[in-house]
Protein backbone atom coordinates (compact mmCIF):
# COMPACT_ATOMS: atom_id res chain seq x y z
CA UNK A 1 -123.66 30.20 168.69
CA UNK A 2 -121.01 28.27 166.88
CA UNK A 3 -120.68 29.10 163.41
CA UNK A 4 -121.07 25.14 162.86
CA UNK A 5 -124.76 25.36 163.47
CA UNK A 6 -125.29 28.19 161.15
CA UNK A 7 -127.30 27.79 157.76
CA UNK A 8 -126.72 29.41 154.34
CA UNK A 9 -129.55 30.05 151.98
CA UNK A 10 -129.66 27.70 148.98
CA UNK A 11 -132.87 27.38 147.36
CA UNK A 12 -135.46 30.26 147.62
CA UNK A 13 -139.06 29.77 147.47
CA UNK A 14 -139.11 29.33 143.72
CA UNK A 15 -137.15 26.81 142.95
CA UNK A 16 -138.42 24.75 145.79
CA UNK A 17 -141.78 25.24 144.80
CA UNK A 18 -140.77 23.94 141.06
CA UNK A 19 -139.19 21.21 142.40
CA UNK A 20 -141.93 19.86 144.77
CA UNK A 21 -144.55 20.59 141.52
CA UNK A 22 -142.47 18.81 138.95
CA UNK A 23 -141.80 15.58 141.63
CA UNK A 24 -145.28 15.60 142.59
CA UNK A 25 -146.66 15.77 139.30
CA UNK A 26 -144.14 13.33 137.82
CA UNK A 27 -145.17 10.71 140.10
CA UNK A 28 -148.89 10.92 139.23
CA UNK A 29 -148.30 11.10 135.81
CA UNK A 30 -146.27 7.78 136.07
CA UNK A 31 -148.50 6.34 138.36
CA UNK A 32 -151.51 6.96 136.04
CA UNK A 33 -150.08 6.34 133.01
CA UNK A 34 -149.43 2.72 134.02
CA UNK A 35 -153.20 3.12 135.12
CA UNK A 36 -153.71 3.23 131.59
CA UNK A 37 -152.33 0.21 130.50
CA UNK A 38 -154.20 -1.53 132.36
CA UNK A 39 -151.80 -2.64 134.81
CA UNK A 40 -153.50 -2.50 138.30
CA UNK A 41 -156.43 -4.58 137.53
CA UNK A 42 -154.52 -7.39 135.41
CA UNK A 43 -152.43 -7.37 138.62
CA UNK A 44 -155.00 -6.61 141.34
CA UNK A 45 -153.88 -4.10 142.54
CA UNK A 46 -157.35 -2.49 142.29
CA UNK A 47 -157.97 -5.02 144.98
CA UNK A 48 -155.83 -3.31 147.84
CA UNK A 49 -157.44 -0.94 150.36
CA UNK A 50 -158.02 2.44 148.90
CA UNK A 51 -157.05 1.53 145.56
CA UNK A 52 -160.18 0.68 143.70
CA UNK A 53 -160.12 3.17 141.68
CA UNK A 54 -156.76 2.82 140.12
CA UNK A 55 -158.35 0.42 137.34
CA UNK A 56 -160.75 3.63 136.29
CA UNK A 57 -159.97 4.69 133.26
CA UNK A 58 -161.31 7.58 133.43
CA UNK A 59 -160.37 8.76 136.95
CA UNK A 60 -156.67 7.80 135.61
CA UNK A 61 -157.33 9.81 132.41
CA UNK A 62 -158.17 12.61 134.65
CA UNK A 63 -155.32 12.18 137.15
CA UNK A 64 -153.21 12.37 134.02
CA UNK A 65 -154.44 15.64 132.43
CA UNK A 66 -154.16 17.18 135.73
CA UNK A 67 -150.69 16.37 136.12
CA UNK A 68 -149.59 17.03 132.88
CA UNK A 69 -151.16 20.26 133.38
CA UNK A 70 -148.88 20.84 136.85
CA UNK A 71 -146.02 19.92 135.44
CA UNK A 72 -146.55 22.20 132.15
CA UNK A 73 -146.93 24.93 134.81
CA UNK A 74 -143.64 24.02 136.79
CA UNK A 75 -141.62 23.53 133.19
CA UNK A 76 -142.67 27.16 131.74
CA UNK A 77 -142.20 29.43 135.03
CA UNK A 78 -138.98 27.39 135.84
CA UNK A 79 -137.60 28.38 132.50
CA UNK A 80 -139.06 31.96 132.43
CA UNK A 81 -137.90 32.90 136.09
CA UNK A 82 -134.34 31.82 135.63
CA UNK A 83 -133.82 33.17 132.17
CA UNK A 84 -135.13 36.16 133.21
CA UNK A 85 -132.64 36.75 135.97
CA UNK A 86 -130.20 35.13 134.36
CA UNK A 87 -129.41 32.24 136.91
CA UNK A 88 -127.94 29.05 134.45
CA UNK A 89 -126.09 28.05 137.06
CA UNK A 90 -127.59 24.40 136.72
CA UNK A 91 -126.93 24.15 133.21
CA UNK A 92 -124.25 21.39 132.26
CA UNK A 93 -120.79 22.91 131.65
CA UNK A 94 -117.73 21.41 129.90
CA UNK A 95 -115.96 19.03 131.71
CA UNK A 96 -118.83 17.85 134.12
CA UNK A 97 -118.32 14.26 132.50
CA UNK A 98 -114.73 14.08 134.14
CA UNK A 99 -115.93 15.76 137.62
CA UNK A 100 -118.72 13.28 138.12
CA UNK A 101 -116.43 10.66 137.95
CA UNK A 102 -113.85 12.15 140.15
CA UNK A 103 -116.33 12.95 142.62
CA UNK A 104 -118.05 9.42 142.70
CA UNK A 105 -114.29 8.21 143.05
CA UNK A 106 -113.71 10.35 145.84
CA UNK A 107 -117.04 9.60 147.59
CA UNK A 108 -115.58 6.19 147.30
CA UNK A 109 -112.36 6.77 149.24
CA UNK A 110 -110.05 7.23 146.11
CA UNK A 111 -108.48 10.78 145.14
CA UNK A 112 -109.99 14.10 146.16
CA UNK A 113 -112.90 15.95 144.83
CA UNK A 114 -112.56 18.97 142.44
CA UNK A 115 -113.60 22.29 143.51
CA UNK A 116 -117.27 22.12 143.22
CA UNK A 117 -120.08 25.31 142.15
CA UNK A 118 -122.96 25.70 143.87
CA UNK A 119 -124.35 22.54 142.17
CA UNK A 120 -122.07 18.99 141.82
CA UNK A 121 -121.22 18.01 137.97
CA UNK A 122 -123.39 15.34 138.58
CA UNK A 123 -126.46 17.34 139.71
CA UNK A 124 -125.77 19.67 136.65
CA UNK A 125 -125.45 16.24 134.08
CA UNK A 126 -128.60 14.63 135.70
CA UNK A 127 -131.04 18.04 135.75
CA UNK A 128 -130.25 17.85 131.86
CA UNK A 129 -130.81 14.52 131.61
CA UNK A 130 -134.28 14.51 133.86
CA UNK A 131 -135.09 17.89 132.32
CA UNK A 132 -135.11 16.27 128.48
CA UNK A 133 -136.98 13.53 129.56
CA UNK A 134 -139.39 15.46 131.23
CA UNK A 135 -139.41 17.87 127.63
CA UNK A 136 -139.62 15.42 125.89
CA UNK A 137 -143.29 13.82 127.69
CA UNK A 138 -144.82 16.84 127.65
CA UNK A 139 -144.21 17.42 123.95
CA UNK A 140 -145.53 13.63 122.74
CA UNK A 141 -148.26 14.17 125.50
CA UNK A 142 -149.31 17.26 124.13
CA UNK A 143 -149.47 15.57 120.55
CA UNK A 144 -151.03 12.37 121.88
CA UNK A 145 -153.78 14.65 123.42
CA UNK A 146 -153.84 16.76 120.08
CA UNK A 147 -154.88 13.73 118.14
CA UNK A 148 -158.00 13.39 120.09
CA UNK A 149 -159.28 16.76 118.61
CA UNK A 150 -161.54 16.19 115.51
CA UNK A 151 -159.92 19.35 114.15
CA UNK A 152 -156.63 18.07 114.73
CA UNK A 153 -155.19 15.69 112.27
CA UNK A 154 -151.40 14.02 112.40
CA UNK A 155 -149.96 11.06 110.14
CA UNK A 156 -150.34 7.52 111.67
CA UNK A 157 -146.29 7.52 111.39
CA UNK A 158 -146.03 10.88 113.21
CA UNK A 159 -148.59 9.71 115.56
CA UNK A 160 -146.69 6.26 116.58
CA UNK A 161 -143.43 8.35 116.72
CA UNK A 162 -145.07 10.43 119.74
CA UNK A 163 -146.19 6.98 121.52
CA UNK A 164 -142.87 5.45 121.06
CA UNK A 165 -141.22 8.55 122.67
CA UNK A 166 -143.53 9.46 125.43
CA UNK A 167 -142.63 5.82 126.50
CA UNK A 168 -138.98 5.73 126.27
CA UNK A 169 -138.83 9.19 128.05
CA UNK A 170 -141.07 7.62 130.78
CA UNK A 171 -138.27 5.00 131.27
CA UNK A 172 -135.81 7.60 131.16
CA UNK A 173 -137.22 9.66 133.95
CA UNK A 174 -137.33 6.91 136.16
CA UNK A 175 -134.15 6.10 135.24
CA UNK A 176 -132.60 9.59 135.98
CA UNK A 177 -135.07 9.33 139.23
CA UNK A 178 -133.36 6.35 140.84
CA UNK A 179 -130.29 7.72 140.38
CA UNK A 180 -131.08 11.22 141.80
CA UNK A 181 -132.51 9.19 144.72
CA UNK A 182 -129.63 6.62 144.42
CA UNK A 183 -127.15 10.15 145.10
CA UNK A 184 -128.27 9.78 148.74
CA UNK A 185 -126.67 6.64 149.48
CA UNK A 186 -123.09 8.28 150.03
CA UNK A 187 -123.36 10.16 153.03
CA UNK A 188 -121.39 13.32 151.50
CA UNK A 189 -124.47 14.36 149.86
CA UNK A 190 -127.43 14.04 152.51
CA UNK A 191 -126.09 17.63 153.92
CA UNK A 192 -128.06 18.90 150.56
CA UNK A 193 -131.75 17.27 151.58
CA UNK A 194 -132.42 20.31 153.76
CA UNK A 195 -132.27 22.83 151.26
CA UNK A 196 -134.97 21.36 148.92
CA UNK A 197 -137.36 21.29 152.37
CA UNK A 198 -136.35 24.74 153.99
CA UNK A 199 -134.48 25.56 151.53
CA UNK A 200 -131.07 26.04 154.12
CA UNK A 201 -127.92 24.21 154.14
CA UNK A 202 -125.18 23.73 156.86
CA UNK A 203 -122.83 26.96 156.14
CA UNK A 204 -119.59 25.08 156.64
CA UNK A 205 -120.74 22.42 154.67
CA UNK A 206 -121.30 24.80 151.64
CA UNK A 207 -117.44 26.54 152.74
CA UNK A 208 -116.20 23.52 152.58
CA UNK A 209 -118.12 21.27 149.39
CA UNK A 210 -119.14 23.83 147.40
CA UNK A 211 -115.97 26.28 147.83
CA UNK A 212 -116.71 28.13 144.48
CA UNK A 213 -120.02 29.23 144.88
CA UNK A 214 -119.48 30.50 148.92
CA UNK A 215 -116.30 32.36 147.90
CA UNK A 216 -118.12 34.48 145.31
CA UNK A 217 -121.38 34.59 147.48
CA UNK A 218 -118.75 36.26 150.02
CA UNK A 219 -117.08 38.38 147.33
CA UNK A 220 -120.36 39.73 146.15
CA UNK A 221 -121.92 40.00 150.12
CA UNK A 222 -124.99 38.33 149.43
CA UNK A 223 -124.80 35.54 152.32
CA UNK A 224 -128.26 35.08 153.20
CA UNK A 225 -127.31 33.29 157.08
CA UNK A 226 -129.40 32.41 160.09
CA UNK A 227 -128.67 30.06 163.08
C-alpha cells in the first residue's frame, strides 16, 4: 500500500471526546441562553416545526444547567489529564503572533510557512483565546447561579460585573468559533478535520506540515500508523 494512504495518530480518545463535549455543550448553552432573553418568541421562532419549546423558560433554564454542567465536566478532566501527563503542547508559545501571520500569508500564496509543531500558531493562539472565554462563562455562570441561593449573598456591583462578563465572553466564543470554523476555508488545513472524527491524519501530510512534531514522534518511535 503506498505510504500516501497511510494515517498517523493525532488525537486519542480523550481529547476527542473533550472536544465533541465542550462543542456540543457550547452550542446549547448559546442556543439557550438566547432562549433566555427572550429571543425566539419576540421573533417567532417558537413558531417553526419542532421548536415550540424554545420560548420555555424553563425547558431553556434546564437545557442551560445541563450544559453548563457538560462543559464543567469537559473543562476539569481536560485540564487534569494533560497536566497530569504533562502534554502543553497546545499552550501558546512565544512568537506564535508572527507565525500566524506568516502562515495566513503563505496560505495566501506569499512566502513560505515556518516549521510548524504538532499544532499551527494559530490553533495554539485561538485554543487560548476560546479556552478564556469559555473560563471565563463558567466562572460568571457559576456566580450568576450562586446568587439564586438564599444562603448565598454577592454585592449588586459584583453581581452586574458577572452579567456583563458572561455576555462579553459569549460574544467572544462565537467570535473565536467563526474563526476556528473560518480556518477551513483555505484548503491547507481541511487535511486536519479527520483527526477530530477518527482521530487519524494523512501521514505525509503530518511529514510534510507539521515537520517538528513527526521528526521527534520518529526520534522517540512512538508512530502510532495504520493504512
Amino acid at each position: 500500500m503506498s505510504s500516501s494512504n497511510r494515517k498517523i495518530k493525532r488525537h486519542g480518545f480523550s481529547v476527542r471526546f473533550v472536544h465533541w463535549t465542550v462543542a456540543i455543550s457550547t452550542f446549547l448553552l448559546i442556543f439557550s441562553g438566547f432562549g433566555q432573553l427572550p429571543l425566539y418568541k419576540r421573533y417567532m421562532v417558537d413558531q417553526l416545526p419542532l421548536l415550540g419549546w424554545t420560548s420555555n423558560f424553563g425547558v431553556t433554564l434546564m437545557i442551560h444547567y445541563i450544559a453548563a454542567i457538560a462543559l464543567s465536566f469537559a473543562v476539569v478532566y481536560h485540564i487534569v489529564f494533560h497536566v497530569i501527563r504533562k502534554e502543553y503542547d497546545i499552550l501558546p508559545k512565544r512568537g506564535d503572533f508572527k507565525e500566524s501571520v506568516q502562515i495566513i500569508m503563505a496560505m495566501l500564496g506569499k512566502g513560505e510557512e515556518p516549521e510548524n509543531d504538532k499544532y499551527l500558531a494559530e490553533q495554539r493562539l485561538a485554543y487560548a483565546f476560546i479556552g478564556v472565554s469559555l473560563l471565563l462563562i463558567l466562572v460568571t455562570g457559576h456566580i450568576k447561579v450562586l446568587k439564586n441561593l438564599q444562603t448565598v449573598t454577592f454585592p449588586d456591583s459584583i453581581l452586574g460585573l458577572a452579567t456583563t462578563l458572561h455576555n462579553v465572553a459569549t460574544f467572544m466564543v462565537l467570535f473565536g468559533i467563526i474563526g476556528h470554523l473560518a480556518a477551513f476555508i483555505f484548503k491547507e488545513n481541511r487535511a486536519l478535520l479527520p483527526g477530530i472524527f477518527t482521530g487519524e491524519i494523512d501521514e505525509e501530510y503530518a511529514k510534510k506540515r507539521h515537520s517538528k512534531w513527526y521528526n521527534r514522534l520518529n526520534k522517540q518511535d512512538r508512530f502510532n500508523i495504520s493504512g
